[in-house]
Protein backbone atom coordinates (compact mmCIF):
# COMPACT_ATOMS: atom_id res chain seq x y z
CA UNK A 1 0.00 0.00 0.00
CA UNK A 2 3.10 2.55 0.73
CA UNK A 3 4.24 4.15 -2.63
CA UNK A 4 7.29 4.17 -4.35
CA UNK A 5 7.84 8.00 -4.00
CA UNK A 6 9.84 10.02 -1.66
CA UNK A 7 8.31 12.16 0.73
CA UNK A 8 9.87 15.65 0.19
CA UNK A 9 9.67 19.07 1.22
CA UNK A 10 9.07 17.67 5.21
CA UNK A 11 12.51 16.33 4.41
CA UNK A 12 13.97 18.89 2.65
CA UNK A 13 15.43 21.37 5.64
CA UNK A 14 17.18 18.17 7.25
CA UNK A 15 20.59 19.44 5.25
CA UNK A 16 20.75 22.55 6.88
CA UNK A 17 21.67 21.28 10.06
CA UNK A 18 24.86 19.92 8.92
CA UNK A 19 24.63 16.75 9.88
CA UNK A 20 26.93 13.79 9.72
CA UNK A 21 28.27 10.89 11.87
CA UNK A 22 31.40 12.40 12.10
CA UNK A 23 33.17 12.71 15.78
CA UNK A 24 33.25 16.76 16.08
CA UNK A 25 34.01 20.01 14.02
CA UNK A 26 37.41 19.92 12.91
CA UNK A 27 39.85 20.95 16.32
CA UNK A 28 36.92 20.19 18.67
CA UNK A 29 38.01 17.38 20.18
CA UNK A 30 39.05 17.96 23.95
CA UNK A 31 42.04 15.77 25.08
CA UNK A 32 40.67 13.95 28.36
CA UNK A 33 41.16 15.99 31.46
CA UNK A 34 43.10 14.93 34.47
CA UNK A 35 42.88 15.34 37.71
CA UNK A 36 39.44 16.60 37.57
CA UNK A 37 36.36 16.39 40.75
CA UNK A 38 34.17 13.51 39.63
CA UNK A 39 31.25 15.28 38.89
CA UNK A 40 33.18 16.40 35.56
CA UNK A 41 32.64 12.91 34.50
CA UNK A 42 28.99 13.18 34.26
CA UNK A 43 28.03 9.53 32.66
CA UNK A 44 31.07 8.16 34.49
CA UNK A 45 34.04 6.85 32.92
CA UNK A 46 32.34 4.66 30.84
CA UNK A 47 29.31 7.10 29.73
CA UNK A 48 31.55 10.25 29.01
CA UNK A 49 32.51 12.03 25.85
CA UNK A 50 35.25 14.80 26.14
CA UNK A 51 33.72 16.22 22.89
CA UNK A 52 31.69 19.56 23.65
CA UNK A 53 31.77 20.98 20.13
CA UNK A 54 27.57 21.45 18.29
CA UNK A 55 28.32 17.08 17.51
CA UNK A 56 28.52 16.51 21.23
CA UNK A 57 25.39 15.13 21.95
CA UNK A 58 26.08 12.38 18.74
CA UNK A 59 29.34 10.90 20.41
CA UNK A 60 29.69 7.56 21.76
CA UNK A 61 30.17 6.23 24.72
CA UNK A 62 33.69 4.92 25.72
CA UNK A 63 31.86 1.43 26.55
CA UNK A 64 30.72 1.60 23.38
CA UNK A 65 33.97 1.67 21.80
CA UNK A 66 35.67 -0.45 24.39
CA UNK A 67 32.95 -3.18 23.53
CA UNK A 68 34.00 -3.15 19.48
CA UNK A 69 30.90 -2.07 18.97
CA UNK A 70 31.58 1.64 17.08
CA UNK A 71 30.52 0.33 13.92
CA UNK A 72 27.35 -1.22 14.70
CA UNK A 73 26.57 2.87 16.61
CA UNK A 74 27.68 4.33 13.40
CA UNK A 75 25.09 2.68 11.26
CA UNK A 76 22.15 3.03 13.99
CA UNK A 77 23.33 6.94 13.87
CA UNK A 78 22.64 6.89 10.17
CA UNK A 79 19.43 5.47 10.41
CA UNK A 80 18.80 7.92 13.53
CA UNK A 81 19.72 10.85 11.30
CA UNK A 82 18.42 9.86 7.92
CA UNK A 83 14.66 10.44 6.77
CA UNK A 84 12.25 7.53 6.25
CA UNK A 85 10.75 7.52 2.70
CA UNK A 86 7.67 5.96 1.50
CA UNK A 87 8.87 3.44 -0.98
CA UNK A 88 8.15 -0.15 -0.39
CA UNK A 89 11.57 -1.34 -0.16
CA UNK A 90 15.10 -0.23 -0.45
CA UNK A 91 16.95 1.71 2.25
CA UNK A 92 14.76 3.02 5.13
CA UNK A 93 11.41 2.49 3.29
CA UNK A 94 8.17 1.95 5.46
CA UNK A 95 7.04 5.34 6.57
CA UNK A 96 3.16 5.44 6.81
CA UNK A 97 0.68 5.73 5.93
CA UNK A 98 0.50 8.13 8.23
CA UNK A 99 3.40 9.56 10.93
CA UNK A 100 4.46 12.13 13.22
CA UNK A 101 7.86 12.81 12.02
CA UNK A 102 10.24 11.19 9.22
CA UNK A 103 13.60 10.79 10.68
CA UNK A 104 14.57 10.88 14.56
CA UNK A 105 16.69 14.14 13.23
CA UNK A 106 13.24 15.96 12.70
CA UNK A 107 12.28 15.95 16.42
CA UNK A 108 15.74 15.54 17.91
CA UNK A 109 18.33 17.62 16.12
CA UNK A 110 21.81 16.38 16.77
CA UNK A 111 19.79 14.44 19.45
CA UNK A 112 19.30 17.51 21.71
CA UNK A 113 16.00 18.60 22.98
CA UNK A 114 13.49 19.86 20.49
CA UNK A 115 13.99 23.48 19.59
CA UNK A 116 11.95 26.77 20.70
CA UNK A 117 8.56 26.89 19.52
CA UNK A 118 7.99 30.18 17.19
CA UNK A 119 4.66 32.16 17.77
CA UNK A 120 2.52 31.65 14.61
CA UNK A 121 1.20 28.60 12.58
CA UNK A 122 2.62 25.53 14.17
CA UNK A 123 5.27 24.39 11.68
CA UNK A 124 5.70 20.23 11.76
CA UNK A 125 7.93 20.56 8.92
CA UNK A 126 10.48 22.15 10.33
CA UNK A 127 13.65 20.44 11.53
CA UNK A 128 14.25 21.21 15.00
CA UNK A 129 10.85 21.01 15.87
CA UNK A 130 10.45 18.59 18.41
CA UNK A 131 7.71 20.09 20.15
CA UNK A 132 4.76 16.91 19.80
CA UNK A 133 0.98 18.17 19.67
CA UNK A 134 -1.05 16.70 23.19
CA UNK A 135 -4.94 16.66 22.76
CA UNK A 136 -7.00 15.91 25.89
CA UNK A 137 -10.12 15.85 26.75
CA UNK A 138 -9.70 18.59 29.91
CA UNK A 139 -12.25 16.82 32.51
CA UNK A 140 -10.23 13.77 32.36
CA UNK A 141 -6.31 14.83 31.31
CA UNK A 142 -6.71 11.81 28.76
CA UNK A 143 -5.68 11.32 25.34
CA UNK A 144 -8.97 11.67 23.00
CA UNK A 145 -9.44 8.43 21.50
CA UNK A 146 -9.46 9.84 17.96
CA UNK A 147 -5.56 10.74 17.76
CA UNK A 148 -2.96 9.00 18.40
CA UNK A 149 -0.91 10.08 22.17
CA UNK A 150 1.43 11.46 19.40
CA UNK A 151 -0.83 12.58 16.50
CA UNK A 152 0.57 11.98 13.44
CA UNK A 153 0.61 15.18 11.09
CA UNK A 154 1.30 13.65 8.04
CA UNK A 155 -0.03 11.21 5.20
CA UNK A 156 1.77 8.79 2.76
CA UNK A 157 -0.52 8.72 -0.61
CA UNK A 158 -2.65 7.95 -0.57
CA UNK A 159 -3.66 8.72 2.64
CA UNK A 160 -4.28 11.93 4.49
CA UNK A 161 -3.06 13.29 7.66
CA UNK A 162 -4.70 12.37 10.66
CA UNK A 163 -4.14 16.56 11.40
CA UNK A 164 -3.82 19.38 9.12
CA UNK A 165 -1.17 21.68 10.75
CA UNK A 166 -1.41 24.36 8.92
CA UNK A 167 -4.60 24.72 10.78
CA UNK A 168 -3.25 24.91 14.37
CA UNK A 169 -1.24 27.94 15.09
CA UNK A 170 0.84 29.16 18.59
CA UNK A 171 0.40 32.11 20.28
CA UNK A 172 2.54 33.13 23.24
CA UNK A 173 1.00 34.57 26.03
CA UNK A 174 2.84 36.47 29.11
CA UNK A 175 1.90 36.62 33.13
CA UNK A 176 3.65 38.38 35.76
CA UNK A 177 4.28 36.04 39.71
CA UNK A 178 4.41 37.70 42.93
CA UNK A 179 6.91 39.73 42.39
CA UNK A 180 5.76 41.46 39.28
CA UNK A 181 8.41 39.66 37.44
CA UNK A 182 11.29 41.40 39.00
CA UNK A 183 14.17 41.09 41.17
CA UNK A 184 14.71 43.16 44.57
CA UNK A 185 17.31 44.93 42.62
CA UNK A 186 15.91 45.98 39.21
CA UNK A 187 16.61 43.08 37.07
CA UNK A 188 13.44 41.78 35.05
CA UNK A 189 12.30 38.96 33.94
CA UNK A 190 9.22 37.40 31.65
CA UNK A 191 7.51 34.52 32.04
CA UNK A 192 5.18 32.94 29.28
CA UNK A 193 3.29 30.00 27.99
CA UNK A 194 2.14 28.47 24.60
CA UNK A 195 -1.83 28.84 24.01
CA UNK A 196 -2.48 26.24 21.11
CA UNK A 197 -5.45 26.96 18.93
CA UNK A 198 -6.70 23.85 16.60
CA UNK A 199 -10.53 23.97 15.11
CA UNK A 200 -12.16 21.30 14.25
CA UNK A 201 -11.78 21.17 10.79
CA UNK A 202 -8.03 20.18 11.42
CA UNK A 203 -8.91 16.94 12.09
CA UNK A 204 -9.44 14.75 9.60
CA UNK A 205 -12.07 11.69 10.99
CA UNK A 206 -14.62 15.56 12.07
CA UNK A 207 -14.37 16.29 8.35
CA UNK A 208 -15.31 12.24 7.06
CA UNK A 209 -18.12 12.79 9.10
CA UNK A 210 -17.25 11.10 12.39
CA UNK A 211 -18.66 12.32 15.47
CA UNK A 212 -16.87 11.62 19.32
CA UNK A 213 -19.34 10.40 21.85
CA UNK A 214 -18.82 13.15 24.17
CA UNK A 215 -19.15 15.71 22.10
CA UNK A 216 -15.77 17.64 22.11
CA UNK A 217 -14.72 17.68 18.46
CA UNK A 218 -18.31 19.71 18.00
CA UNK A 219 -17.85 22.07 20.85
CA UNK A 220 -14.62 22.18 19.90
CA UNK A 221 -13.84 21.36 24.11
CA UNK A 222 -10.91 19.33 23.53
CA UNK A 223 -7.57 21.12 25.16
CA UNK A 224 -4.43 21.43 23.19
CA UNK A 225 -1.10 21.96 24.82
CA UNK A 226 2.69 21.60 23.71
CA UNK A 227 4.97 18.79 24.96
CA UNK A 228 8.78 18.95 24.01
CA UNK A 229 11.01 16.02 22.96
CA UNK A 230 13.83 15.13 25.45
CA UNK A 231 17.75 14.59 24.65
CA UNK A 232 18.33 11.48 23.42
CA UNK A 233 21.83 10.75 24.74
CA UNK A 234 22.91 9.31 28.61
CA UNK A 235 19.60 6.79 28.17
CA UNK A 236 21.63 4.18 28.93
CA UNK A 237 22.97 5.25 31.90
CA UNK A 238 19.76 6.21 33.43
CA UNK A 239 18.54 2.83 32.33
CA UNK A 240 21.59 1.41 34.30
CA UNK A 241 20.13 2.94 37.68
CA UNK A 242 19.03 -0.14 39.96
CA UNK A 243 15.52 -0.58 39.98
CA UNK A 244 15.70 -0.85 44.44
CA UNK A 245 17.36 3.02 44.71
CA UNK A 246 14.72 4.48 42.46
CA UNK A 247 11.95 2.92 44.68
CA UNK A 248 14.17 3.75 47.31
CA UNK A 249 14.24 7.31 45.99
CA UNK A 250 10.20 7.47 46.10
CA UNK A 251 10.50 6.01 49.69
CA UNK A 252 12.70 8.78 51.26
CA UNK A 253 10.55 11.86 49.29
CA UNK A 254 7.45 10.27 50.57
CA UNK A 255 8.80 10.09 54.48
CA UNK A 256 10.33 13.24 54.10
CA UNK A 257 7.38 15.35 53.60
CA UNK A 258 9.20 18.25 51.98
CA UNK A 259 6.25 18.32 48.62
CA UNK A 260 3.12 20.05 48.60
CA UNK A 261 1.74 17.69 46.46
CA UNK A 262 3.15 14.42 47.72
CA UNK A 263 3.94 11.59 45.01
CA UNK A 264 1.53 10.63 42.36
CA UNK A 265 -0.32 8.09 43.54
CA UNK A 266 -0.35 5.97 40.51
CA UNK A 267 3.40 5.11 41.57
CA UNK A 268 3.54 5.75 45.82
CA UNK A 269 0.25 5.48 47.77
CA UNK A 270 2.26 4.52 51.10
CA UNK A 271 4.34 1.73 49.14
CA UNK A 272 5.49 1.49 45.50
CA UNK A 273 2.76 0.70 43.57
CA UNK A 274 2.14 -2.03 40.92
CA UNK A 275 1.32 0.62 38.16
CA UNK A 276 4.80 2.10 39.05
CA UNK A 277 6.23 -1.05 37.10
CA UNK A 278 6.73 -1.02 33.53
CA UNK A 279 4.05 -3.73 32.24
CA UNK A 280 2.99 -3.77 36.26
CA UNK A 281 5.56 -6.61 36.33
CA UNK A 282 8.28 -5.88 39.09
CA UNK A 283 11.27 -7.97 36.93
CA UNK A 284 11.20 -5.29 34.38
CA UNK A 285 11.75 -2.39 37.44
CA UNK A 286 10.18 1.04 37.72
CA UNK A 287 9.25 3.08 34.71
CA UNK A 288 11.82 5.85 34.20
CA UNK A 289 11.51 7.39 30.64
CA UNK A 290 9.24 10.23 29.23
CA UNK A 291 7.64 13.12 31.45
CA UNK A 292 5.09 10.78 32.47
CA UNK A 293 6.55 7.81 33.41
CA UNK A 294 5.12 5.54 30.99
CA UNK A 295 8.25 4.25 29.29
CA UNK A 296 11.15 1.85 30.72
CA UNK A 297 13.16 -0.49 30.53
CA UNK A 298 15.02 1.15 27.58
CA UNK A 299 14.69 -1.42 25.51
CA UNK A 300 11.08 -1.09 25.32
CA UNK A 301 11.39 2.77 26.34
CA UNK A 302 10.68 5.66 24.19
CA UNK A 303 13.30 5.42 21.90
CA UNK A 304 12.14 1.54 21.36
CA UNK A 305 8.68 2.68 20.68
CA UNK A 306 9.42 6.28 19.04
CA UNK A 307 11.48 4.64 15.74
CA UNK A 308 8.10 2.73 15.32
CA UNK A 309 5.13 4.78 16.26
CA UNK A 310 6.64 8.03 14.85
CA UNK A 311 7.56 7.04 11.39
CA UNK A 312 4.98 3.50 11.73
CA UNK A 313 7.75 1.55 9.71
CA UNK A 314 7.25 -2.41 11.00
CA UNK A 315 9.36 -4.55 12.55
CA UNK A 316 9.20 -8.23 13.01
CA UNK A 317 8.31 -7.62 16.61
CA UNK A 318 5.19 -4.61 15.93
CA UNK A 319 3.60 -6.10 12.47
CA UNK A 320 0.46 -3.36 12.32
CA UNK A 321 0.65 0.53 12.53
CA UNK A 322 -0.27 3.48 15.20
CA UNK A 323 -2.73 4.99 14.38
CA UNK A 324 -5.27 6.01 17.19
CA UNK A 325 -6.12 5.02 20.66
CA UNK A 326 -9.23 3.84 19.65
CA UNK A 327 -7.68 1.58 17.12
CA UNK A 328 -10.08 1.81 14.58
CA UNK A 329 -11.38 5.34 14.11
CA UNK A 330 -8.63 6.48 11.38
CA UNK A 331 -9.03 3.10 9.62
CA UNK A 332 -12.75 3.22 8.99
CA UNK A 333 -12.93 6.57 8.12
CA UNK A 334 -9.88 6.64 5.77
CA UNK A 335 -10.74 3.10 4.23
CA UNK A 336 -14.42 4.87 3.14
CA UNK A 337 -12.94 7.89 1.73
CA UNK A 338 -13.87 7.93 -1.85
CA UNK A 339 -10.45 9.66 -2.95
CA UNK A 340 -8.32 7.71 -0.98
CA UNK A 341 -10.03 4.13 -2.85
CA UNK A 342 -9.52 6.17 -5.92
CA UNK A 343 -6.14 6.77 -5.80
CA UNK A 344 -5.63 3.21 -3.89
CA UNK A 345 -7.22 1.33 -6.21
CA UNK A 346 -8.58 -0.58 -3.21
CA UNK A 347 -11.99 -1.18 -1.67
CA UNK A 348 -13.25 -0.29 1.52
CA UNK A 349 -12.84 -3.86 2.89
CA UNK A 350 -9.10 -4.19 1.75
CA UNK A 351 -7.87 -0.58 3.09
CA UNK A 352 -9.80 -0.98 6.26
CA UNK A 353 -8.13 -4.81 6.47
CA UNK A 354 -4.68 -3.07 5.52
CA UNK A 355 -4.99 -0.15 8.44
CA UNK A 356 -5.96 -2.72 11.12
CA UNK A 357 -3.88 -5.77 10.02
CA UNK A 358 -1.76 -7.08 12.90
CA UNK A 359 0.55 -9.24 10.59
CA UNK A 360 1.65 -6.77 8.05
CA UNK A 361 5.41 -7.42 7.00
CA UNK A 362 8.34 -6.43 8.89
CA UNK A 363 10.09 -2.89 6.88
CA UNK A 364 12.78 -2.31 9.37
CA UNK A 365 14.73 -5.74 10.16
CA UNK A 366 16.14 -6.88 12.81
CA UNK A 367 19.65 -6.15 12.09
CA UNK A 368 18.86 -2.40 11.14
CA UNK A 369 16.72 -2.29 14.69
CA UNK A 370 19.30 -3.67 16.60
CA UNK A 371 21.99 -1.00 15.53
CA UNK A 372 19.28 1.68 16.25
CA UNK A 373 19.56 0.20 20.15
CA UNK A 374 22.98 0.03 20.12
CA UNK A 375 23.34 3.83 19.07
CA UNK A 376 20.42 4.55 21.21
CA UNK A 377 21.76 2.86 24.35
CA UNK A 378 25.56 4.04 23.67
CA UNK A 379 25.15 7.77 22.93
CA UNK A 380 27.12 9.49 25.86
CA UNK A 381 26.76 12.76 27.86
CA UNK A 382 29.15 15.68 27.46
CA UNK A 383 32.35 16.30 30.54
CA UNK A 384 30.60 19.12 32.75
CA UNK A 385 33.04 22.28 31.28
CA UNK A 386 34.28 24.82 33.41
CA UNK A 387 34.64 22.51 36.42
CA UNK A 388 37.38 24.75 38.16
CA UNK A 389 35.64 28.12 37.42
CA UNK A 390 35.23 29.59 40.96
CA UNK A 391 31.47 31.15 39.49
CA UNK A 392 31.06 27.46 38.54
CA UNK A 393 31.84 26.51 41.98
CA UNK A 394 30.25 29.02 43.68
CA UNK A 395 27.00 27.91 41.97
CA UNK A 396 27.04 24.62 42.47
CA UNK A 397 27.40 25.55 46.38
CA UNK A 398 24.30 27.72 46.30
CA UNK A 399 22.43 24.96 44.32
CA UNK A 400 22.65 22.83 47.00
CA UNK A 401 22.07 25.60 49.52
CA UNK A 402 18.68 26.52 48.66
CA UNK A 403 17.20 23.26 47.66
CA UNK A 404 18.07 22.90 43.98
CA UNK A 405 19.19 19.33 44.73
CA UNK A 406 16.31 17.63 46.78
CA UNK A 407 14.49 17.09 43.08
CA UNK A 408 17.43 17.84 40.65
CA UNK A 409 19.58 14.93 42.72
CA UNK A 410 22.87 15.26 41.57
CA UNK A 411 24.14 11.77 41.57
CA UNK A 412 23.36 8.49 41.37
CA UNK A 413 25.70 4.95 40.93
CA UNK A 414 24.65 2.28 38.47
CA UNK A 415 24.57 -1.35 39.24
CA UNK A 416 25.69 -4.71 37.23
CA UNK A 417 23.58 -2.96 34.59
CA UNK A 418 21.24 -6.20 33.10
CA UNK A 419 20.19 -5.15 30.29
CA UNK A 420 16.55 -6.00 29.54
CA UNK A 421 13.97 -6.32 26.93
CA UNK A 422 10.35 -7.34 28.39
CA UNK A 423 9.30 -8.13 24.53
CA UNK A 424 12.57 -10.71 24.45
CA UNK A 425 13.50 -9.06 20.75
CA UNK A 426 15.72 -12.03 19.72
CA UNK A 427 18.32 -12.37 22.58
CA UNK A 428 19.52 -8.56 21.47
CA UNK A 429 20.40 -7.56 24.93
CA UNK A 430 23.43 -9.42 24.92
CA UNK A 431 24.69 -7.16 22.14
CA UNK A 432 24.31 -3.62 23.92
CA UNK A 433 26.65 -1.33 25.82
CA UNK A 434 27.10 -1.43 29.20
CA UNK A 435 27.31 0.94 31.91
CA UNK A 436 28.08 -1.18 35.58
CA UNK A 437 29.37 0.70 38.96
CA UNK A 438 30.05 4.39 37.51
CA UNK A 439 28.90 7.29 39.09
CA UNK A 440 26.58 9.50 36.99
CA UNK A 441 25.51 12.82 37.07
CA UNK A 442 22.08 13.82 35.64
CA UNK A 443 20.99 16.16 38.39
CA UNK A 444 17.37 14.47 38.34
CA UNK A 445 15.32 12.16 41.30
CA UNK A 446 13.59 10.36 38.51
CA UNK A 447 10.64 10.92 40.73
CA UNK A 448 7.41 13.05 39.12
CA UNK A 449 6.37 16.40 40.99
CA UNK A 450 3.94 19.29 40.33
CA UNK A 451 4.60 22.69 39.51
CA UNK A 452 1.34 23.96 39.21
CA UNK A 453 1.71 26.56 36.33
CA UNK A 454 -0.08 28.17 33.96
CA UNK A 455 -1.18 25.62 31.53
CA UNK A 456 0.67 23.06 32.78
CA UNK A 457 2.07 19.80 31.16
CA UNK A 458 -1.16 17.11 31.00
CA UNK A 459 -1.84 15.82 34.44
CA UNK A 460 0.26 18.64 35.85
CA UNK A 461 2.43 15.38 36.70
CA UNK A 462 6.60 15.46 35.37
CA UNK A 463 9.57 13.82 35.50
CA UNK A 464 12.02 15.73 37.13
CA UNK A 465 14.44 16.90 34.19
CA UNK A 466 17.86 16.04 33.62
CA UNK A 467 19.79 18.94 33.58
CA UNK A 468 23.58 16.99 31.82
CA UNK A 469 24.42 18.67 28.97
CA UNK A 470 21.54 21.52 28.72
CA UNK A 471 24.12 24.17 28.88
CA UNK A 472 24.59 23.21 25.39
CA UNK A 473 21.42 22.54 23.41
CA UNK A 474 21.66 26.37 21.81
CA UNK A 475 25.44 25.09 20.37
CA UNK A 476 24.17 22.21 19.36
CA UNK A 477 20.91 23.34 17.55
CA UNK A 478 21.56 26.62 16.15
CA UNK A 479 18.21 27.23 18.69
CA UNK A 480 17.75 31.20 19.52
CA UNK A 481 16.92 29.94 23.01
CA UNK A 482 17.40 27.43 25.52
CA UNK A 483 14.31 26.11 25.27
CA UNK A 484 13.84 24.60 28.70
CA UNK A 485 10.76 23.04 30.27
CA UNK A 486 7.92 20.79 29.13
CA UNK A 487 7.18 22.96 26.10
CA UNK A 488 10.23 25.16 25.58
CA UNK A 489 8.13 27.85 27.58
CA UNK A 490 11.38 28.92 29.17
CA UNK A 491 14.02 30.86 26.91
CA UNK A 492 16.62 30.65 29.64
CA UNK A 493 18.00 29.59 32.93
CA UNK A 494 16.28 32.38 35.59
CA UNK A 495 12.79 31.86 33.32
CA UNK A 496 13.31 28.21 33.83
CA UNK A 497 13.52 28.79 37.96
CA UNK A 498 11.41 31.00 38.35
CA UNK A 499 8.44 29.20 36.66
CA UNK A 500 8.79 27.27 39.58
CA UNK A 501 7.91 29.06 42.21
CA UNK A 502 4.86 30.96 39.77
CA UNK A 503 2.58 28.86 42.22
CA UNK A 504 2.92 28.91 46.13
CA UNK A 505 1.56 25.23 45.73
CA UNK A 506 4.44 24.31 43.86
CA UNK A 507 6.87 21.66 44.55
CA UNK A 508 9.87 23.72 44.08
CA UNK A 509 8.27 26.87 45.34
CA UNK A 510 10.29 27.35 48.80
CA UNK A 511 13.74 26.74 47.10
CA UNK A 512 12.57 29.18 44.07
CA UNK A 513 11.98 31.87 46.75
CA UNK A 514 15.42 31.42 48.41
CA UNK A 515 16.91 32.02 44.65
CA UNK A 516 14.84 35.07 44.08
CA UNK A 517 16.51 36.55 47.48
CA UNK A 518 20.09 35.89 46.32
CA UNK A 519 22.39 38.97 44.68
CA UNK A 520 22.24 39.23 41.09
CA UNK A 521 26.66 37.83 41.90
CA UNK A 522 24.88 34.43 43.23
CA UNK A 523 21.74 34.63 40.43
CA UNK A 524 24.78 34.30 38.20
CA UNK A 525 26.59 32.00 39.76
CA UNK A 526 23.87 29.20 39.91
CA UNK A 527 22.98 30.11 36.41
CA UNK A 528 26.83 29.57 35.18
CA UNK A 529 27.05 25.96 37.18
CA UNK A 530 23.86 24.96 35.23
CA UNK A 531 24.90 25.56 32.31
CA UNK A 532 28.29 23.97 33.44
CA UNK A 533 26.64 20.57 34.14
């Protein structure tokens, strides 16, 4: 059903990022350090790259190399960088019928965060534009059941787009805190937040005629909101963290008391709870990947599950696409659609069969999807830089000092590192990188908490952030900002803090207050060690 054409123009802008698996630019490559505090090794021995040049988060680990296994991350990087196209065979063929994105590059460029959302139509096409579309129904925080989680924005021919984005469009809206958005000593700052705007007619099932049961795609009550892609690189080094410290983690925030809003009882109701398990199995450990949780072990994590669901390209292991959480809605819509039979040449019956088959055959094998892991799972995290800097040091003193650290936990030490794979993918665990015994630093509790803002991430629930290697998304992008939080909301570091402590009921509100009281000298300081780390 996939044509032999290749998708262009969504492709198109993926040169001007430069992009290559090449180590670094030219004279970028930093000779290892010595005699340096440990924290400058932030994925440990094993999980850190010296390389800070705009390639830096693309480098692999030392285990990686140490294993033999650079050539097996090289060609996962080239499938990680390179656009999916539509044909039915050849070189990275498979994408559709419909997706989200075409290459990994698209929402992930050079495998930082997703760049700064501009105000204005919402622009999928763009590389850099990792920012993902999240439509809820806003009296129950879930996913409608006519998208996908991730709705896919475009169509292979002959099928249409699930979404028309040229329909939604960003507007950026400013509000002032308690302090009218201003420091005791002059210095200003702004704080704002994406509004999302998407009518009805975007959506492609309203338009075939298909009404929702509750009635939100006619009242148009559906709530749209903005949800940024993470870095891809250190994954497998937080999927090296023992299972027992992460529940021991939840344990000591829960009997400390310190949050307003306590732990999310899906995952701590007085114990660690089943749903806190990926697959509610214990063997396969807490879930530890995406803002909500939902994803872990890493080999059925989100990069597992993004290299299928965003592109839908098959593998031997998922033999049917992602469409919607219903399951069905795109398919019987699409499959009665008198231009897409047209220019099918099918029937109702055999599109509908073809959208909903569970044994379609496998476009990505299991070579190419091994390699993909292997890059995925060996992609290490930049040396913290200016480690001996006394503002540096200074900063990371006050971070500590006014409660930075209780969420943003500095450190944490990996075990033996057992690799596993709850869907057993053909014994490939054996071939990954390892990370055992090294102490990391990802300045994160893996814990959610609640920040209470102004439209707020769904569920208001999040993953504490990593902070490694944020100091240097903007090198590595070419991004105008930082692009920190949920939904790149924040343009820098002190717009990053002080969203939160917006709300007095947030988590982090009492160590945002003692940061507003410091000097503009200690502001600084915390601000250079952040973007040191």
């Amino acid at each position: 059903m996939k044509k032999k054409f290749l998708i262009i123009g969504v492709l198109g802008l993926i040169g001007i990022l430069g992009m290559s698996c090449k180590k670094g630019d030219k004279g970028s490559e930093e000779e290892p350090q010595t005699d340096m505090p440990e924290w400058y090794y932030t994925g440990g021995k094993l999980g850190t790259t010296t390389n800070t040049s705009s390639m830096t988060f693309r480098q692999p680990t030392p285990a990686t190399e140490n294993a033999g296994l650079g050539t097996l991350f090289a060609q996962g990087d080239q499938i990680a960088e390179k656009p999916f196209v539509t044909n039915t065979e050849g070189r990275q063929h498979g994408l559709g019928p419909v997706y989200v994105r075409a290459s990994c590059q698209h929402c992930h460029p050079n495998y930082s965060h997703g760049t700064s959302v501009p105000e204005g139509k919402y622009d999928a096409a763009n590389v850099g534009n990792g920012t993902l579309l999240v439509v809820i129904n806003p009296a129950t925080q879930a996913y409608v059941p006519w998208l996908a989680g991730m709705p896919q924005l475009f169509g292979a021919e002959p099928f249409k787009a699930p979404l028309d984005p040229d329909q939604i469009t960003v507007t950026w809206k400013t509000v002032k805190d308690e302090h009218g958005n201003k420091f005791a000593d002059g210095e200003t700052y702004e704080l704002r937040y994406p509004e999302v705007k998407m009518p009805n007619t975007a959506v492609y099932v309203y338009n075939q005629g298909y009404r929702d049961p509750d009635g939100l795609l006619a009242s148009q009550g559906y709530e749209v909101k903005l949800e940024n892609t993470i870095g891809v690189y250190g994954s497998g080094l937080l999927d090296a963290i023992p299972d027992q410290d992460i529940i021991d983690q939840y344990a000591k925030e829960a009997a400390d008391g310190k949050l307003k809003n306590g732990l999310n009882p899906a995952f701590w109701n007085g114990s660690f709870q089943k749903s806190g398990y990926y697959k509610n199995d214990p063997k396969w450990g807490p879930k530890r990947f995406t803002y909500a949780l939902t994803r872990g072990p890493l080999m059925d994590g989100a990069g597992a599950n993004a290299i299928w669901n965003i592109t839908n390209v098959t593998r031997s292991d998922r033999k049917y696409h992602y469409l919607d959480l219903n399951g069905t809605i795109y398919a019987e819509y699409a499959s009665k659609d008198p231009e897409v039979q047209t220019a099918s040449g099918k029937s109702e019956a055999e599109l509908y069969s073809y959208l909903t088959s569970k044994e379609l055959p496998a476009e990505m094998s299991d070579e190419e999807f091994t390699q993909v892991m292997i890059w995925h799972r060996g992609l290490a995290v930049p040396a913290a830089r200016n480690v001996t800097d006394e503002k540096v040091l200074k900063g990371k003193e006050l971070f500590t000092q006014i409660g930075c650290d209780y969420c943003h936990r500095p450190s944490w030490t990996t075990g033996s590192d057992e690799v596993r794979d709850p869907n057993d993918f053909k014994g490939f665990t054996a071939k990954m990188p390892r990370y055992p015994n090294q102490k990391i630093w990802p300045y994160t509790d893996m814990v959610q908490h609640k920040l209470c803002m102004v439209n707020d991430i769904r569920t208001g629930w999040c993953r504490t952030t990593p902070l490694w290697g944020r100091g240097l998304h903007k090198k590595a992008t070419g991004d105008t900002y930082e692009a920190r939080m949920h939904d790149t909301r924040a343009r820098n570091v002190i717009e990053a803090i002080m969203w939160h402590g917006y709300s007095n009921q947030s988590d982090a509100y009492w160590p945002t207050q003692q940061f507003y009281k410091l000097n503009k000298e200690d502001r600084d300081a915390i601000v250079a060690f952040i973007n040191a780390i």
